[in-house]
Protein backbone atom coordinates (compact mmCIF):
# COMPACT_ATOMS: atom_id res chain seq x y z
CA UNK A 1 75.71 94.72 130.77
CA UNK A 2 77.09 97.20 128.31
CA UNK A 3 74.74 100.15 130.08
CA UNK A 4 75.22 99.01 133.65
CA UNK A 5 79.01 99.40 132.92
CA UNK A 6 78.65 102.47 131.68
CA UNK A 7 77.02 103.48 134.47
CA UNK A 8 79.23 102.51 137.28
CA UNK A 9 82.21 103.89 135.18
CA UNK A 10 80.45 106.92 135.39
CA UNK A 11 79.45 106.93 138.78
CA UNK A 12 82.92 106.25 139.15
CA UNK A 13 84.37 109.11 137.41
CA UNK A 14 81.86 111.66 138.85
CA UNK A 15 83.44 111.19 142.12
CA UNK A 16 86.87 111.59 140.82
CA UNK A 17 85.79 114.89 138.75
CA UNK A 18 84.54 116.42 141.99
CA UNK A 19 87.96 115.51 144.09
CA UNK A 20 89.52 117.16 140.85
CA UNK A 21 87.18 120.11 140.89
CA UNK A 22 88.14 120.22 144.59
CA UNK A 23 91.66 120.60 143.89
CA UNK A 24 91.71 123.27 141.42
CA UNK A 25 89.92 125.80 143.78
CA UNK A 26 92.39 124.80 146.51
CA UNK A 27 95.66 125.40 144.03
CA UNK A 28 93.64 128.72 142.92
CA UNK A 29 92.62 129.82 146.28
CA UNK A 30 94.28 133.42 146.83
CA UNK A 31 95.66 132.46 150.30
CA UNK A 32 97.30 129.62 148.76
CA UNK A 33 100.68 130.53 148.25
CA UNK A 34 101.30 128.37 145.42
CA UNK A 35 98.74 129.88 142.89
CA UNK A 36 101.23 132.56 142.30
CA UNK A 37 104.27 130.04 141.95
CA UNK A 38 105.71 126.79 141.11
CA UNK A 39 103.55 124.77 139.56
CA UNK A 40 100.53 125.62 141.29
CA UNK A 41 98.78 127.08 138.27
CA UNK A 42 99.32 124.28 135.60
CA UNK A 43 98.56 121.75 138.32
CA UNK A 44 95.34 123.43 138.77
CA UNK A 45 94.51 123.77 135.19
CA UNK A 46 95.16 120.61 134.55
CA UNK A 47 92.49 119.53 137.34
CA UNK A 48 90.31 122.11 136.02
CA UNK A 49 90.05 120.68 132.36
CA UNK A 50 89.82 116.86 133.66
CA UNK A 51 87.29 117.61 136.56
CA UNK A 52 85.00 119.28 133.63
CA UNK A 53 85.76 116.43 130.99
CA UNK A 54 84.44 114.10 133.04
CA UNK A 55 81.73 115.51 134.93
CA UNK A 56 78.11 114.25 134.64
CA UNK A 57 75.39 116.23 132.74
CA UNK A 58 72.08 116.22 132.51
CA UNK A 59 69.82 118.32 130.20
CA UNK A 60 70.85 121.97 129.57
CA UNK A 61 68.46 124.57 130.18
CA UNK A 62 68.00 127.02 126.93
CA UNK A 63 68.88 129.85 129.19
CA UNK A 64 66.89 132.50 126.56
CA UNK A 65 65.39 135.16 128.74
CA UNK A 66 65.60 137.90 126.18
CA UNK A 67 65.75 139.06 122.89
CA UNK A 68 66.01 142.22 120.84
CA UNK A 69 63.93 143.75 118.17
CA UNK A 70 64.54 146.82 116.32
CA UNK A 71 66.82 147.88 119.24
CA UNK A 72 64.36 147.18 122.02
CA UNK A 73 64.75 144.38 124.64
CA UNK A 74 62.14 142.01 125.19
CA UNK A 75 61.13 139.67 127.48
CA UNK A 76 61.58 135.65 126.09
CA UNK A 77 58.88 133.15 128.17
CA UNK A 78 59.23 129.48 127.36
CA UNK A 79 55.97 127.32 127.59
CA UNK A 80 54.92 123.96 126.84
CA UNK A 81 52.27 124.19 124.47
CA UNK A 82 51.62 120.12 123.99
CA UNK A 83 53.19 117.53 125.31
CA UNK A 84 53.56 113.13 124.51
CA UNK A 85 55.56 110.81 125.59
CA UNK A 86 58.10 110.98 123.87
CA UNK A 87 58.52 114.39 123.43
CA UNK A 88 57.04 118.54 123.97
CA UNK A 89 56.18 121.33 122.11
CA UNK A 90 58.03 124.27 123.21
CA UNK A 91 57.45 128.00 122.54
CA UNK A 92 59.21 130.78 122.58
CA UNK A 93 57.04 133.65 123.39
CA UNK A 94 58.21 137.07 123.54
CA UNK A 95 56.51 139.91 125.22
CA UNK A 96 55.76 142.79 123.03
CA UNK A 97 56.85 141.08 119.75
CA UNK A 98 54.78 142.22 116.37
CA UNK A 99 51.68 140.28 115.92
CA UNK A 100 52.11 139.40 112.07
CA UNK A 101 55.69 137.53 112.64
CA UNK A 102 56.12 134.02 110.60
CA UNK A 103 55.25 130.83 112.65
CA UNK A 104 58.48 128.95 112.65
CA UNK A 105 58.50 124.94 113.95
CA UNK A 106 62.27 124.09 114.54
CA UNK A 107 62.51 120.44 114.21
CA UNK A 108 65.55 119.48 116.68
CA UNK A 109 67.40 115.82 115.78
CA UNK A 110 66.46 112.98 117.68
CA UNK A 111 70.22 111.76 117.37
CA UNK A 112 71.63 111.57 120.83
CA UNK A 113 71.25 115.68 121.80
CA UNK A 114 68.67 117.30 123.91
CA UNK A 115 67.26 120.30 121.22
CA UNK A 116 69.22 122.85 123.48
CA UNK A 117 71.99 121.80 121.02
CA UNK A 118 70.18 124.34 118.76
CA UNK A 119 70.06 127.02 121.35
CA UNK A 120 72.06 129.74 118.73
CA UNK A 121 69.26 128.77 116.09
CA UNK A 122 66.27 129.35 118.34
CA UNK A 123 68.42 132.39 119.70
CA UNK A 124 69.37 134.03 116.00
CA UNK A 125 65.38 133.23 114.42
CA UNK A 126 63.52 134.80 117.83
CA UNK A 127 63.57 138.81 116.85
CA UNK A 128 61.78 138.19 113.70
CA UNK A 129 59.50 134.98 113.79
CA UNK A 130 57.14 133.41 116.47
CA UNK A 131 59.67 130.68 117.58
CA UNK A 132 58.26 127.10 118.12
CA UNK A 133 60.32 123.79 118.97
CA UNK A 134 60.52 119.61 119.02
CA UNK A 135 61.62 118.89 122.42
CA UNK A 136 62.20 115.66 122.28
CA UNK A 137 62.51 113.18 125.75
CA UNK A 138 65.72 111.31 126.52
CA UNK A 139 64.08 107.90 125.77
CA UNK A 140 65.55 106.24 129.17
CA UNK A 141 63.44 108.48 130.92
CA UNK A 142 59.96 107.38 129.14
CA UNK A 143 58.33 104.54 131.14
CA UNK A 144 57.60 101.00 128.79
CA UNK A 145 53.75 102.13 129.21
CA UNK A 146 54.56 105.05 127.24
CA UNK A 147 55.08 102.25 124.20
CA UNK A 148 57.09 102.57 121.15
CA UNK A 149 58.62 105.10 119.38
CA UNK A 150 59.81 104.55 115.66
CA UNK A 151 59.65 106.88 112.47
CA UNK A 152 55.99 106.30 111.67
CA UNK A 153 55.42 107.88 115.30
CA UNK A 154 58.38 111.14 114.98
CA UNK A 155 56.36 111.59 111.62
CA UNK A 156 52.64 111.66 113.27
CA UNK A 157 54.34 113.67 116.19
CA UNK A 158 55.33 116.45 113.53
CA UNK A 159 52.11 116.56 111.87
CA UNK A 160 49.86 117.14 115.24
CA UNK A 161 52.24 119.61 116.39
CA UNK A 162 52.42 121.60 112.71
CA UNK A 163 47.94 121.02 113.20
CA UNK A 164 48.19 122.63 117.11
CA UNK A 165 50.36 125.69 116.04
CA UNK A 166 47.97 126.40 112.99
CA UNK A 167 47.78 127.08 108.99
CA UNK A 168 50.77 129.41 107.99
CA UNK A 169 53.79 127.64 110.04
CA UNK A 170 56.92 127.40 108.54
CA UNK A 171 59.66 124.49 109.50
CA UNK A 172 63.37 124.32 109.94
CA UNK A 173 64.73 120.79 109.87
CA UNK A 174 68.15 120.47 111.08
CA UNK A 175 70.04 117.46 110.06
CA UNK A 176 68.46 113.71 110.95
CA UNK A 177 64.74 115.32 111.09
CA UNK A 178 65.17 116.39 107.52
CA UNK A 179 63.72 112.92 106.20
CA UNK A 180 60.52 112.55 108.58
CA UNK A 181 59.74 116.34 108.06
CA UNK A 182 59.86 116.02 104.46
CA UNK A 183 57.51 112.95 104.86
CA UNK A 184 55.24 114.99 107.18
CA UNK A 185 55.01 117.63 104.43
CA UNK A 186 54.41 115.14 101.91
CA UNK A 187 51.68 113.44 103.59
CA UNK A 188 50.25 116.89 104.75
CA UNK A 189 50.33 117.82 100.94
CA UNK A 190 48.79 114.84 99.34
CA UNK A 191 45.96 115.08 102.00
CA UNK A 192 45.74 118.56 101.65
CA UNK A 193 46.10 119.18 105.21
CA UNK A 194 45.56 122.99 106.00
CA UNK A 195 48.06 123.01 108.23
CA UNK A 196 50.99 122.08 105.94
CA UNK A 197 53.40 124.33 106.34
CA UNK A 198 54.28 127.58 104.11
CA UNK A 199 57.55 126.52 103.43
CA UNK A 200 60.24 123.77 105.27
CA UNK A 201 64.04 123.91 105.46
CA UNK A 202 66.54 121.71 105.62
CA UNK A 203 69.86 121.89 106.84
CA UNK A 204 72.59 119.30 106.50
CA UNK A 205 70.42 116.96 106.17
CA UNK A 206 70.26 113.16 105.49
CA UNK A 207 67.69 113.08 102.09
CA UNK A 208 69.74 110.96 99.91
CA UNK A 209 73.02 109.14 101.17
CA UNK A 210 74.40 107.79 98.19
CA UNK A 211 75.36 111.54 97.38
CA UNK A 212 79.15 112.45 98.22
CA UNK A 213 78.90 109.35 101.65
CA UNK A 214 80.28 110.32 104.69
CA UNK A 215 82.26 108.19 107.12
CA UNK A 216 78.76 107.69 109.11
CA UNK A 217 77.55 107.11 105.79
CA UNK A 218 79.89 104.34 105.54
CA UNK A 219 79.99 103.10 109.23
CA UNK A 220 75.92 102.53 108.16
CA UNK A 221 76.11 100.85 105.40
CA UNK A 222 79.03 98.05 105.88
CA UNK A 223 77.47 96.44 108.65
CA UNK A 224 73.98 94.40 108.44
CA UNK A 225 70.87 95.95 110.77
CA UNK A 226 71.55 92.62 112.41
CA UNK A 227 74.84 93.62 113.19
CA UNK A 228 73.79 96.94 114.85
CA UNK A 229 70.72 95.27 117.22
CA UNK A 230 73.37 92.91 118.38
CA UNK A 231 76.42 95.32 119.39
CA UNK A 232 75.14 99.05 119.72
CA UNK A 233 71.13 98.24 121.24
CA UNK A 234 71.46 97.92 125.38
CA UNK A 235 68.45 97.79 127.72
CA UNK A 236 67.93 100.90 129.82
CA UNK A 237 68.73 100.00 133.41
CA UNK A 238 67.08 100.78 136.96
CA UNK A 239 66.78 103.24 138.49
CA UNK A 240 65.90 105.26 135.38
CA UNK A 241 61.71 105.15 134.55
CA UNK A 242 62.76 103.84 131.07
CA UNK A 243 64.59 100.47 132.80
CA UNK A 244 63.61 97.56 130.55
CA UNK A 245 63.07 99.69 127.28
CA UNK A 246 65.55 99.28 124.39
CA UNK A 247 67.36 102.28 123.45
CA UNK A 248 70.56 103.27 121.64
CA UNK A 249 72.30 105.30 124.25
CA UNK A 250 73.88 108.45 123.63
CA UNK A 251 76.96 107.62 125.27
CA UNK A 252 77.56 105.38 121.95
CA UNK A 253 76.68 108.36 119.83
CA UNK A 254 78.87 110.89 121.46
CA UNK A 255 81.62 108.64 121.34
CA UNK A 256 81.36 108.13 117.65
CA UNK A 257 81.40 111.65 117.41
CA UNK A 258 84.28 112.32 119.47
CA UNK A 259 86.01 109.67 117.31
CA UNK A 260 85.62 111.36 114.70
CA UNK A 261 87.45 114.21 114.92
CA UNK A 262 89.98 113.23 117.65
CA UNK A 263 92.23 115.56 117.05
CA UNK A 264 90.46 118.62 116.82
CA UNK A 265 88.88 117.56 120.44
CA UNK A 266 92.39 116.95 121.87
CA UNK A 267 93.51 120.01 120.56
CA UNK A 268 90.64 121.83 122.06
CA UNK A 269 91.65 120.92 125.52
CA UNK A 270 94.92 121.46 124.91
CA UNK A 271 93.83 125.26 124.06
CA UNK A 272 91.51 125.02 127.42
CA UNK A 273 94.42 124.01 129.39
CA UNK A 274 96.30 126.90 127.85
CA UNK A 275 94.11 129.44 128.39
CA UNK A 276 93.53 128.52 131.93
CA UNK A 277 97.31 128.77 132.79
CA UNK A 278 97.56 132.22 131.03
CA UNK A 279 94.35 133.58 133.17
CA UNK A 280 92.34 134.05 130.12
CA UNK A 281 89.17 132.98 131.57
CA UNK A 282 87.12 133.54 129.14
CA UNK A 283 88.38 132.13 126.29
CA UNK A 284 88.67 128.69 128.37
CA UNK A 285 84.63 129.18 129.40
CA UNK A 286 83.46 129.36 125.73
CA UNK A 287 84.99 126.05 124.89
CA UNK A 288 83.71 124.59 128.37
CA UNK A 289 80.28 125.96 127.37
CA UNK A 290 80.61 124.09 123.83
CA UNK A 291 81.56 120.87 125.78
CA UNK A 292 79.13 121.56 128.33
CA UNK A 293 76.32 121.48 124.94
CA UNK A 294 78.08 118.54 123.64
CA UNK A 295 78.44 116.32 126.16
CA UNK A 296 75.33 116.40 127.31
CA UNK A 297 73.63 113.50 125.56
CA UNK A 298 70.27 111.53 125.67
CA UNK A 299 69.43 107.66 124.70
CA UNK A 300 66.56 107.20 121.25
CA UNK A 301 64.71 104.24 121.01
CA UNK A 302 65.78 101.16 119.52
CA UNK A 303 63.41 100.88 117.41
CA UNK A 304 63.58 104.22 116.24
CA UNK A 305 67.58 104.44 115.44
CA UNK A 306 67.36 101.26 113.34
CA UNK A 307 64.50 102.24 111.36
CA UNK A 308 66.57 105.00 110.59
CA UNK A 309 69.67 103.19 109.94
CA UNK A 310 67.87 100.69 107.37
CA UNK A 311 65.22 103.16 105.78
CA UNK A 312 67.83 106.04 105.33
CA UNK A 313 71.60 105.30 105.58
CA UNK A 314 71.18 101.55 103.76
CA UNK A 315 67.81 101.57 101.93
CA UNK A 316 67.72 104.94 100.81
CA UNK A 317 63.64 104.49 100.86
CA UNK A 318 62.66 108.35 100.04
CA UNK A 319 64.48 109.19 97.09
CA UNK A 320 64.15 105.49 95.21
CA UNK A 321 60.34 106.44 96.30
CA UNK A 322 60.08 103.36 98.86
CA UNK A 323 59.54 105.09 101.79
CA UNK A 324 56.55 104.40 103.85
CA UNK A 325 54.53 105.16 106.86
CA UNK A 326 51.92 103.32 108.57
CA UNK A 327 51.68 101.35 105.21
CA UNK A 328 50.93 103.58 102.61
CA UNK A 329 54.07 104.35 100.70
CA UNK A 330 54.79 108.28 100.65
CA UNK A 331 54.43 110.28 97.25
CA UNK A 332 56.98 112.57 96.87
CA UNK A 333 55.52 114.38 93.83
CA UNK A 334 52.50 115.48 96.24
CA UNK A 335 54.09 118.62 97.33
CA UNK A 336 53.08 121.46 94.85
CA UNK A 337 53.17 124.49 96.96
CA UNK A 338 55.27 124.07 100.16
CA UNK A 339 58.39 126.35 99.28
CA UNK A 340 61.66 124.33 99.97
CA UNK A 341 65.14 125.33 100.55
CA UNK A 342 67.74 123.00 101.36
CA UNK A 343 70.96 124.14 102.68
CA UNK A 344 74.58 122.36 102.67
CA UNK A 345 77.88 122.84 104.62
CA UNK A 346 80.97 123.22 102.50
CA UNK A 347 82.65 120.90 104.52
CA UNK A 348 80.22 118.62 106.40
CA UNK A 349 81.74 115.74 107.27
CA UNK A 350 78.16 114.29 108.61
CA UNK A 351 76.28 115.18 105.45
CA UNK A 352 78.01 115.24 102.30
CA UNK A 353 77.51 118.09 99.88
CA UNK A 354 74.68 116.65 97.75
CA UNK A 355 72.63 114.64 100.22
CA UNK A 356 70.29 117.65 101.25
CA UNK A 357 69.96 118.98 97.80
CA UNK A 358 68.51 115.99 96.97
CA UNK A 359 65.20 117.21 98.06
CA UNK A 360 64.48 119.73 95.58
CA UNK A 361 65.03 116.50 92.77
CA UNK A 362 62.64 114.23 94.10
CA UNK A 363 60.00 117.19 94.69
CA UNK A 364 58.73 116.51 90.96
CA UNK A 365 55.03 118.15 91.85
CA UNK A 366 57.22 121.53 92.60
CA UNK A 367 57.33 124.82 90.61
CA UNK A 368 61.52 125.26 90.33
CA UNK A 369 60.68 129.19 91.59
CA UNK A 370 59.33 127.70 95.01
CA UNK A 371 63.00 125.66 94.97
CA UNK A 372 66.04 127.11 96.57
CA UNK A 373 69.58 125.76 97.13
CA UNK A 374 72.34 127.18 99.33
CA UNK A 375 76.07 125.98 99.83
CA UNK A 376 77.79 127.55 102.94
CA UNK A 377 81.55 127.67 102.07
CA UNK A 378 83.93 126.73 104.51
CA UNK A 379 81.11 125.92 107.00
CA UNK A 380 81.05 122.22 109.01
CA UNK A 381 78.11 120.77 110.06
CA UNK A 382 78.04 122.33 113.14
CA UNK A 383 78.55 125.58 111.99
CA UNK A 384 75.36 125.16 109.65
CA UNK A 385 73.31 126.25 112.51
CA UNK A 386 75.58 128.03 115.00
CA UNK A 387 78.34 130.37 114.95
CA UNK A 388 79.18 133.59 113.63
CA UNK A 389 78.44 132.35 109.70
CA UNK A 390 75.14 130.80 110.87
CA UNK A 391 74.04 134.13 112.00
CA UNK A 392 75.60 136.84 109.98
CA UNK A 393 75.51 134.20 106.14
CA UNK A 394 72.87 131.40 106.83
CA UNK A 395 70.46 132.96 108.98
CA UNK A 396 70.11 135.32 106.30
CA UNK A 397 69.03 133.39 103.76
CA UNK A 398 66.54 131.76 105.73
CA UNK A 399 65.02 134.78 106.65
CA UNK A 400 64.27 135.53 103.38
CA UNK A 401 62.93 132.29 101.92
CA UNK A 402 60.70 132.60 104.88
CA UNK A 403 59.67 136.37 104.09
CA UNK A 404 59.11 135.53 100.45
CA UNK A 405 56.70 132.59 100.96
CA UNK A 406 54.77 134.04 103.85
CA UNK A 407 51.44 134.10 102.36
């Protein structure tokens, strides 16, 4: 019931975005006398910023075409090197690009946005590394013959993608994915799989929750897993090839998101509206490119987001050194020489300042020269990996680590 509602009340409101959409370019229309006077042009913006707050989406495109490299313009091809059900490897091949660059495998969060949300990561790492990434499938999509899809299988996913791209990779982990790639490398390491990466990253992400706890933190932890089956789990509907499968939709995500920070969203279209009315078109089409990223949201499995609500946010399985897959409980002294660097937002208000640090305490088998920590000040989550201090502070550092463990 709870996704068939949704559903109609969408349906509902795409029709009423495209009557607004309609109206704006009528009021704006330079034979209509009242786009110079009156109020013509606030009438208009105001359709303008409700016709694109409520339209539909579907899953961006990465739109990267090009890069540069020491001043030069190349030509960016995306291909799908491997693909599963729940998911494809995508690369990032540019034409012309120096044969020796670092293998990089950016793991994008399963956590209710298509990996496009990571397009300024992808965009900032292509001129000097061979750019690989998790494309994960909006679960509502993937047929119930396609099976399940839990930890155990995001975990297995990582490791035969890391074993098709080859020995040498390095890996980014950006928020939720920080925990299974951690447990991929760990695995990898105490198998002594040749394929374990050089060195992995993590960025704002999840390791240890009892550090600094968030309001999601919180939101996790005061409910029982019963709790969450019962009230936030819905059944995919028809006509989408997922009906029947159990998911935890991304509507429900992006609205605890938006919840969130209220305000700040509010005041963004208040600043949209503004700028619209003033003609400054292009300050209203970055934030509607933001929103456009934002909004556009996909459904995990059921199985999948309570795993991850139990084993991370109330069990805190990998650093009390519970944590298991497929049985066998992971050892998180095997990694010895996988270089880690774990990176933190000032002021993250998904990841506390202490949760991704966590890693480099737990990595007992680890020289502390192959351990790096980095605190972005003033930086949000979002801004961890996009935005002018992901490219011109983060990015940076990154780079480096990467550089410096290369082989």
């Amino acid at each position: 019931m709870l996704y068939s509602a949704y559903e109609f009340h969408r349906n509902l409101l795409a029709g009423v975005s495209a009557i607004a959409n309609a109206g704006a370019e009528m009021l704006n229309h330079p034979a209509n006398p009242l786009a110079y006077f009156g109020g013509g042009p606030i009438l208009a913006s105001a359709l303008e910023v409700f016709a694109h707050a409520s339209a539909p989406r579907g899953k961006p495109a990465f739109g990267l075409d090009h890069t540069v490299i020491n001043g030069k313009k190349h030509t960016v091809n995306e291909v799908i090197e491997a693909r599963k059900g729940f998911g494809q490897l995508k690369h990032f091949i540019v034409e012309g690009a120096p044969k020796d660059q670092p293998k990089l495998l950016i793991v994008a969060p399963m956590s209710g946005h298509y990996a496009t949300l990571l397009r300024g990561t992808v965009e900032r790492m292509l001129p000097g590394h061979d750019v690989w990434i998790t494309d994960w499938r909006d679960a509502r999509n993937v047929p119930l013959s396609d099976g399940n899809f839990d930890l155990d299988d995001y975990i297995d996913y990582l490791i035969d993608w890391l074993a098709h791209i080859g020995p040498g990779a390095h890996m980014l982990a950006v928020c939720q994915p920080s925990v299974p790639s951690y447990a991929a490398v760990c695995l990898m390491s105490a198998a002594k799989d040749p394929n374990r990466p050089r060195s992995l990253t993590m960025m704002g992400g999840p390791i240890d929750t009892r550090e600094a706890p968030t309001v999601v933190n919180t939101l996790a932890t005061e409910r029982p897993i019963s709790w969450f089956e019962q009230n936030v789990v819905a059944t995919v509907p028809f006509p989408y090839a997922g009906a029947g499968r159990r998911v935890y939709p991304g509507f429900m995500q992006l609205a605890g998101f938006m919840s969130m920070n209220l305000g700040n969203h509010m005041m963004s279209h208040w600043e949209m509206f503004k700028h619209l009315v003033e003609g400054d078109d292009e300050s209203a089409d970055m934030t509607k490119g933001f929103y456009d990223e934002y909004r556009s949201v996909c459904d995990m499995t059921a199985e999948f987001y309570l795993q991850t609500v139990q084993e991370v946010f109330q069990k805190h399985s990998l650093p009390k050194g519970e944590f298991v897959h497929r049985g066998k409980r992971i050892d998180t002294g095997a990694i010895e020489d996988v270089a880690i660097l774990t990176i933190e937002g000032e002021r993250d208000d998904i990841s506390g300042l202490g949760q991704t640090k966590a890693a480099l305490k737990i990595s007992t088998g680890l020289p502390e020269t192959m351990k790096k920590y980095y605190m972005a000040k003033g930086v949000g989550h979002y801004g961890i990996f996009n935005g002018n201090k992901w490219r011109n502070k983060i990015a940076p550092v990154v780079e480096e680590w990467i550089a410096t463990h290369n082989g």
